[in-house]
Protein backbone atom coordinates (compact mmCIF):
# COMPACT_ATOMS: atom_id res chain seq x y z
CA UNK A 1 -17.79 6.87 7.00
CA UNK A 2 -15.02 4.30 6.29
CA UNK A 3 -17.57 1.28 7.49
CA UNK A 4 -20.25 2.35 5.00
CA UNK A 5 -17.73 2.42 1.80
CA UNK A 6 -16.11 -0.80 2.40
CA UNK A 7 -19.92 -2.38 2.31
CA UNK A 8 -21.24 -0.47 -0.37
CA UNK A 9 -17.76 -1.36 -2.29
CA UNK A 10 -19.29 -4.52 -3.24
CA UNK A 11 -22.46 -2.68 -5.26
CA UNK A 12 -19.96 0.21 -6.92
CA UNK A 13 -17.78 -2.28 -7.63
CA UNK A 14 -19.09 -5.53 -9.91
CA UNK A 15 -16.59 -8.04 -9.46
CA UNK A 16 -16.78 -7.93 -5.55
CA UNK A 17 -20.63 -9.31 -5.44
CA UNK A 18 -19.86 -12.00 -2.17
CA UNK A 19 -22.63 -11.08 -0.62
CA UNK A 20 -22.80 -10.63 3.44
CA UNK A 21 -24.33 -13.92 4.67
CA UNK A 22 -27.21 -11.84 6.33
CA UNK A 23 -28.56 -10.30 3.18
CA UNK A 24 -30.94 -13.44 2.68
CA UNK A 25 -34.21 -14.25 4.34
CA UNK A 26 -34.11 -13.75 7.69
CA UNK A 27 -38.20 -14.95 8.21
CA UNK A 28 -37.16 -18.79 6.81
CA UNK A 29 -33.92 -18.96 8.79
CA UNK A 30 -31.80 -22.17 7.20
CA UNK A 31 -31.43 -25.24 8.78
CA UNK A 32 -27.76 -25.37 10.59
CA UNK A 33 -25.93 -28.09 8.80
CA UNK A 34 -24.31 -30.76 11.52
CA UNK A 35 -21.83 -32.00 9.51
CA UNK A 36 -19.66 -28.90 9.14
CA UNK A 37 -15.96 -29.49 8.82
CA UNK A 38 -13.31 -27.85 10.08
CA UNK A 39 -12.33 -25.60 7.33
CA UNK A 40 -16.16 -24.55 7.10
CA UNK A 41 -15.97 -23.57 10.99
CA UNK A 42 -12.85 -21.52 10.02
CA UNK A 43 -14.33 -19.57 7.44
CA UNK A 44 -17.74 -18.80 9.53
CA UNK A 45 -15.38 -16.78 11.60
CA UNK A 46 -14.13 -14.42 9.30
CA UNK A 47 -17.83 -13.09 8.26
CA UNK A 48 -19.30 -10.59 9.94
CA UNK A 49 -22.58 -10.22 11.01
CA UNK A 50 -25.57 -8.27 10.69
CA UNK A 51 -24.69 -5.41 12.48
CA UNK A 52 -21.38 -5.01 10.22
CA UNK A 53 -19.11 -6.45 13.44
CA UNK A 54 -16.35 -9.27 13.43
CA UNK A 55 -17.04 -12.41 15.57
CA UNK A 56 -15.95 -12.66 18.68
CA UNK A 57 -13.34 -15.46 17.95
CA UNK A 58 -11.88 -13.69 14.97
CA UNK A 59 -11.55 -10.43 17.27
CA UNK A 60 -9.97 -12.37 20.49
CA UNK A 61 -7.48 -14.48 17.71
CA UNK A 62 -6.75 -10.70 16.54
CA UNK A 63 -5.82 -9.77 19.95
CA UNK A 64 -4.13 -12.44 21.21
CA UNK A 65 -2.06 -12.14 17.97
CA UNK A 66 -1.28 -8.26 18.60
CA UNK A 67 -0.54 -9.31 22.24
CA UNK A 68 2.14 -11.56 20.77
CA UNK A 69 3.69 -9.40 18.51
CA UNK A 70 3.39 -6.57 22.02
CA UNK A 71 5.52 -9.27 24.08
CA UNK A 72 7.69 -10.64 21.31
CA UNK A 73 9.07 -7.31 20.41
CA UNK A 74 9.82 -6.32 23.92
CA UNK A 75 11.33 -9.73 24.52
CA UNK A 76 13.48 -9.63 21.67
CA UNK A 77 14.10 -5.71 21.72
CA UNK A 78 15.66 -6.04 24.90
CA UNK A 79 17.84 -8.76 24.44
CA UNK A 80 19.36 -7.31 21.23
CA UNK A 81 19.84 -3.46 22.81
CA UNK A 82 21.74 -5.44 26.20
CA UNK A 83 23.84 -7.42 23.39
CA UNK A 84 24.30 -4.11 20.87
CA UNK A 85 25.16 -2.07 24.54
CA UNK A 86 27.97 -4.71 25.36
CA UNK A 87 29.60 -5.11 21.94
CA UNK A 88 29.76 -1.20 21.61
CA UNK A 89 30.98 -0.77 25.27
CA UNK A 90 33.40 -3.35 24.63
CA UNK A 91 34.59 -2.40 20.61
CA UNK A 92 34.78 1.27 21.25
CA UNK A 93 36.78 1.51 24.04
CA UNK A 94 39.73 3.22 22.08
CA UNK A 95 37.76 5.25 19.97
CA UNK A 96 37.89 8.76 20.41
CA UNK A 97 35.40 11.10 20.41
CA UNK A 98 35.40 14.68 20.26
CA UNK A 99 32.91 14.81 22.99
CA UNK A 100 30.95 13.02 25.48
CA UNK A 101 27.85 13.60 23.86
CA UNK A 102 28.92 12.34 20.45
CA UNK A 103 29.70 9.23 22.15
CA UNK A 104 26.47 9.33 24.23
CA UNK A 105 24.78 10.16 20.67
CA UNK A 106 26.65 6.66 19.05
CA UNK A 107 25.76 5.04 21.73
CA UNK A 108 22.04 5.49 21.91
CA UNK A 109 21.74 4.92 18.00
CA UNK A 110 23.66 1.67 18.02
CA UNK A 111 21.25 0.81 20.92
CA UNK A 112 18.30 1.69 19.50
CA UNK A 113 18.96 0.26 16.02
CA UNK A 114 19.74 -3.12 18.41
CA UNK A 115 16.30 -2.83 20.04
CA UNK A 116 14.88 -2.42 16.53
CA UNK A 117 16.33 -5.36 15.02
CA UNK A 118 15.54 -7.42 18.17
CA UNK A 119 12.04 -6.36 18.16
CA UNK A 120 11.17 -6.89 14.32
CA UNK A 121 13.26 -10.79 14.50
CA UNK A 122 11.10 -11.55 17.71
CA UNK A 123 7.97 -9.55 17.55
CA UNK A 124 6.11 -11.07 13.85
CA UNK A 125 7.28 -14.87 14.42
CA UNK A 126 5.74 -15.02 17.77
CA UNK A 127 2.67 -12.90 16.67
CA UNK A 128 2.10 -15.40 13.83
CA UNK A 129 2.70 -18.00 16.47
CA UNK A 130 0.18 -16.68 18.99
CA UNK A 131 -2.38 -15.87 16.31
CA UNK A 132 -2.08 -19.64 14.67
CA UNK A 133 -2.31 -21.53 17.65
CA UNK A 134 -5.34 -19.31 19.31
CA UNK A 135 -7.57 -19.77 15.99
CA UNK A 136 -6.45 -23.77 15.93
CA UNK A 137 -7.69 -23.67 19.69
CA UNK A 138 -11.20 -22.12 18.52
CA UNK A 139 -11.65 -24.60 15.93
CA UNK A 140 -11.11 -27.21 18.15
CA UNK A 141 -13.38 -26.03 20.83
CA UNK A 142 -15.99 -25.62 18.12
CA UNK A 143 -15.25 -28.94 16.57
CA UNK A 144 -15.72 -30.23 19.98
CA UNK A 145 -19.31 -28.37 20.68
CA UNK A 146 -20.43 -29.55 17.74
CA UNK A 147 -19.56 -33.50 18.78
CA UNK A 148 -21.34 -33.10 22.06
CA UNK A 149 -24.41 -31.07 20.20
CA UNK A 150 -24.66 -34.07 17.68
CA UNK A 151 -24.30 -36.46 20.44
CA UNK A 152 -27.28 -34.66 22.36
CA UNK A 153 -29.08 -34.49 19.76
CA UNK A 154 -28.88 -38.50 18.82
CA UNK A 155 -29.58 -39.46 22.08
CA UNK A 156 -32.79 -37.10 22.16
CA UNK A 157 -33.81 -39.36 18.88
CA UNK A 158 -33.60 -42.49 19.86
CA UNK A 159 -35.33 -42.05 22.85
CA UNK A 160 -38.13 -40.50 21.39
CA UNK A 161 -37.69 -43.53 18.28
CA UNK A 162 -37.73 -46.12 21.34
CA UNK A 163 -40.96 -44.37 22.93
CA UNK A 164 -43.32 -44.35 19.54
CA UNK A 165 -42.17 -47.94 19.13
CA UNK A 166 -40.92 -47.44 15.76
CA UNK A 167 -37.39 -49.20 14.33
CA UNK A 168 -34.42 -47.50 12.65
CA UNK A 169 -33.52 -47.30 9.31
CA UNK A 170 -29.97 -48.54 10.75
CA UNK A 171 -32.11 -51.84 12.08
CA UNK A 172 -33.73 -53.10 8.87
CA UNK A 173 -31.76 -55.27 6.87
């Protein structure tokens, strides 16, 4: 039910007319443009397509991101609770307690809380980190398909200019 508001929010709502980019004609498919940049690559992966689904690219940088934050916050969670576990092993030596379980009870908060912090400082920076550097990978891969399509697809032209006998454009002076 959620997936059928969000795309009918853009005809209930007027100001959000972008359009999904498979609402045109499908029987004259367009022409794909060879000379796409970077930035155009980049935003062809955050459109979804006709069945209402996210690209693959977009859904692996998603994961890969998540997977970062995952191993960030463990990283960093456990290195703060170790650090919060020997400062309040070594600062609360002459405290006293009224019971053991008070002091177990201190002890597992101040951990905890230590984990916490560890976890949030670690987990986002290497999340953004993971996430950044798997969507610059993409768009490098792509930008290198594309090369080796255009390359293809020049030799395939001038072989087939060299067979008919005919001269280039780039020839005539």
């Amino acid at each position: 039910m959620l997936r059928t508001v969000v795309r009918l929010t853009p005809a209930l709502i007027p100001i959000l007319e972008n359009r999904n980019q498979n609402d045109y004609n499908l029987l004259e498919p367009r022409t794909p443009d060879i000379s796409e940049t970077g930035r155009d690559r980049l935003k062809k992966m955050f459109y979804r397509n006709e069945y209402d689904e996210v690209s693959p690219e977009l859904r692996t940088v998603v994961q890969s991101g998540l997977c970062g934050v995952f191993f960030g916050a463990c990283m960093g969670g456990f290195a703060k609770s170790r650090d919060a576990y020997l400062y309040f092993i070594e600062n609360n030596q002459a405290t006293i307690f009224q019971t053991t379980m008070e002091a177990k009870k201190k002890l597992q908060d101040y951990v905890m809380i230590g984990f916490a912090k560890g976890a949030y400082h670690w987990g986002w920076r290497l999340g953004i980190f993971t996430g950044t550097f798997r969507t610059d990978q993409f768009n490098q891969a792509k930008e290198k398909a594309a090369e080796i399509k255009h390359d293809s697809l020049t030799k395939h032209h001038d072989r087939m200019v060299e067979q008919k006998g005919e001269i280039k454009i780039e020839e005539i002076k």
